[in-house]
N, C-alpha and C. Protein backbone atom coordinates (compact mmCIF):
# COMPACT_ATOMS: atom_id res chain seq x y z
N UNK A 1 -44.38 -17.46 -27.29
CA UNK A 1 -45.31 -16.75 -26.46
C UNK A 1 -46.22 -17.74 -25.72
N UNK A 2 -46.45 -17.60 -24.59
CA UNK A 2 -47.36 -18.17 -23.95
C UNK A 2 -48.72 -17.31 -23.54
N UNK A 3 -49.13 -17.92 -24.04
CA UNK A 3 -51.32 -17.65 -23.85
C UNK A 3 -52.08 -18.04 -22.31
N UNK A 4 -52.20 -16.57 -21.50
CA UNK A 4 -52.79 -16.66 -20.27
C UNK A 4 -54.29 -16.41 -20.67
N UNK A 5 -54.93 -17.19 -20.32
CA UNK A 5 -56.80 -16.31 -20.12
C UNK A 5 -57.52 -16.39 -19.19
N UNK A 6 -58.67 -15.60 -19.15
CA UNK A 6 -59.23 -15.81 -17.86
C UNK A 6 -60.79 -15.73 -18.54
N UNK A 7 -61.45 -17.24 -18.50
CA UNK A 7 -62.53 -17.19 -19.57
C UNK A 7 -64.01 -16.12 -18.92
N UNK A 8 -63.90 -15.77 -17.45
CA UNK A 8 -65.03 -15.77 -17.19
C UNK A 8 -65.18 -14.21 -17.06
N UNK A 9 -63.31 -13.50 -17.21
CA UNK A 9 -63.30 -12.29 -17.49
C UNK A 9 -63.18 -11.75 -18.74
N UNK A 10 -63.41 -12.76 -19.79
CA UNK A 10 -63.07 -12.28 -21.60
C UNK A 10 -61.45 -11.91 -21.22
N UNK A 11 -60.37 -12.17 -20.40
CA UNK A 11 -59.47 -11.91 -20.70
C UNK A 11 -58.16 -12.74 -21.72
N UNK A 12 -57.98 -12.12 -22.28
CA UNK A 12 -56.64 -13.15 -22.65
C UNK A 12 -55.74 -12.87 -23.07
N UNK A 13 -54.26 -12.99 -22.48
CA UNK A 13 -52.67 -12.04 -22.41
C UNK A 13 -51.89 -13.46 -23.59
N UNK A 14 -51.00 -12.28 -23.61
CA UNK A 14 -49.67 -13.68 -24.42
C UNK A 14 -48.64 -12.55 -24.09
N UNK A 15 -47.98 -13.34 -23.24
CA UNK A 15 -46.73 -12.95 -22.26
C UNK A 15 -45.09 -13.88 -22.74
N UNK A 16 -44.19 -13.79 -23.01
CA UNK A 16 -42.97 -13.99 -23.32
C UNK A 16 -42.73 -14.41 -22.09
N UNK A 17 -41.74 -15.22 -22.09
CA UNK A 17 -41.41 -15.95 -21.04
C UNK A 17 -40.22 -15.55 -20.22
N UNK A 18 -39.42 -15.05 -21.32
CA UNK A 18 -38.26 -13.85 -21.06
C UNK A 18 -38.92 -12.45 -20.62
N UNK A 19 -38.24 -11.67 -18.98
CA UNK A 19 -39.12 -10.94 -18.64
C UNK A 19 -37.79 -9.75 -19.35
N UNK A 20 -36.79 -9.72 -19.59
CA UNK A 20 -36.14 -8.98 -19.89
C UNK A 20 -34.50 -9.65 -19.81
N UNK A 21 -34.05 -8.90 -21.00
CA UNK A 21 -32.18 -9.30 -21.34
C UNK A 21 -30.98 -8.21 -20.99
N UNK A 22 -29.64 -8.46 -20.65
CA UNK A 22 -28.88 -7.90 -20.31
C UNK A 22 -27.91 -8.14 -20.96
N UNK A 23 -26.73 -7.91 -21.98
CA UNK A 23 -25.74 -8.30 -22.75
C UNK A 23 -25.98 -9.91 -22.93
N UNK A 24 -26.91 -10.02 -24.06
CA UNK A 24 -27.39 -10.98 -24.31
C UNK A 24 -27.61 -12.13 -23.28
N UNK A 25 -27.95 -11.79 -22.21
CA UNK A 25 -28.22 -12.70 -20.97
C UNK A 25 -29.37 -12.94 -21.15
N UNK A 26 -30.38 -13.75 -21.33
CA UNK A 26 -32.34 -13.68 -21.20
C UNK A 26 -32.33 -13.73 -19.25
N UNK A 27 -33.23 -13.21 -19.14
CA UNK A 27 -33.29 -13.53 -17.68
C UNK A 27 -35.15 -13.39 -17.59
N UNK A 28 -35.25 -15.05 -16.69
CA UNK A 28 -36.65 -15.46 -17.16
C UNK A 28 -37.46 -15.06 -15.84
N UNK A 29 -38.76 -14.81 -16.34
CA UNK A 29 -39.88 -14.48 -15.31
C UNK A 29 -39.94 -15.71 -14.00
N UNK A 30 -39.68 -17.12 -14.30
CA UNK A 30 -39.83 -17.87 -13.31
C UNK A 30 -38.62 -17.84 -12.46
N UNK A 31 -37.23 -17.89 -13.04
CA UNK A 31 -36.16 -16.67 -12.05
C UNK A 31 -36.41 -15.98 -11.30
N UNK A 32 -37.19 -14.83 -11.47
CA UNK A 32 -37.47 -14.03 -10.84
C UNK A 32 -38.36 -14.44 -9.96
N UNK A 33 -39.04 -15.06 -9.89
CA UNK A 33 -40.30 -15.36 -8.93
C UNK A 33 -38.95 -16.57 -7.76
N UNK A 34 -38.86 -16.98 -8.12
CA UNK A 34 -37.31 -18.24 -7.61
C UNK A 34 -37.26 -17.43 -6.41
N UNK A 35 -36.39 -16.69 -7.08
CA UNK A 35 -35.45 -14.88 -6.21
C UNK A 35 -36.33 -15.12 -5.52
N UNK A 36 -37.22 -13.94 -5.86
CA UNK A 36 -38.06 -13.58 -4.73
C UNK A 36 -38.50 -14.53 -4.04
N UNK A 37 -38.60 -15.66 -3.74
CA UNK A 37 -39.65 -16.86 -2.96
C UNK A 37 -38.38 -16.86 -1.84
N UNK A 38 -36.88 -16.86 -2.72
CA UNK A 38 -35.88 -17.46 -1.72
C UNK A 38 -35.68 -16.33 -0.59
N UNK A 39 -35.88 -15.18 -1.13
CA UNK A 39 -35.71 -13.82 -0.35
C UNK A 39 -36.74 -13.61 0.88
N UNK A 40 -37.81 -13.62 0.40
CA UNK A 40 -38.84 -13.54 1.41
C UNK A 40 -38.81 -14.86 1.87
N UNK A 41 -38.17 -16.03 1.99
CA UNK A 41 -38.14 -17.69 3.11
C UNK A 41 -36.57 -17.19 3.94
N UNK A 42 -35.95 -16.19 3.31
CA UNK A 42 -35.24 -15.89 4.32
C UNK A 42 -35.40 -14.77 5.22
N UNK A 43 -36.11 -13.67 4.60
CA UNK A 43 -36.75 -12.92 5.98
C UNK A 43 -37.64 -13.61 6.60
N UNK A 44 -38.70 -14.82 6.84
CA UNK A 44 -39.57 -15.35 7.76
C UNK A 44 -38.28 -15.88 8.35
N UNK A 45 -37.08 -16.73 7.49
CA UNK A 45 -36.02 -17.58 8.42
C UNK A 45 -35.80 -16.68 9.60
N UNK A 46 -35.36 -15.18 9.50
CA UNK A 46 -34.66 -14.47 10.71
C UNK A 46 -35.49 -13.55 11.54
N UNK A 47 -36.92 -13.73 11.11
CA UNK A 47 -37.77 -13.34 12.13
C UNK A 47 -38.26 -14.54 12.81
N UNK A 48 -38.19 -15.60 12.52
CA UNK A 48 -38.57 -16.87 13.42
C UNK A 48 -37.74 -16.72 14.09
N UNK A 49 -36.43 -16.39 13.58
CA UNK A 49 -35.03 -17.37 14.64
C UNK A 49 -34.83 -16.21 15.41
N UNK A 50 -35.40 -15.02 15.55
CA UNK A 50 -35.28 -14.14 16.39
C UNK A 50 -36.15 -13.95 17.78
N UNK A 51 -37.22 -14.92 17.27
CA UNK A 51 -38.13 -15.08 18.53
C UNK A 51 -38.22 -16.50 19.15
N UNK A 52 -37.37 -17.29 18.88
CA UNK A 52 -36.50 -19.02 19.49
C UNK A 52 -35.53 -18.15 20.73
């Protein structure tokens, strides 16, 4: 588990690093963020290259 806090809000999470599994696949939260970063750098890619 990893320990998020936020001292100045008394908060503090403990989050798994695994966001969820599929026939014993782990599939990790920073994956997912990956995905998504590559997804949304390719919609700015084809709205740039649509106005070149």
């Amino acid at each position: 588990m990893n320990k998020i806090s936020f001292p100045g809000l008394n908060l503090k999470f403990e989050i798994s690093p695994i966001a969820f599994s599929v026939n014993n696949i782990d599939i990790y939260w920073y994956a997912i963020f990956m995905v998504f970063a590559f997804i949304v750098a390719l919609i700015i890619f084809k709205i740039n290259n649509r106005q070149i």
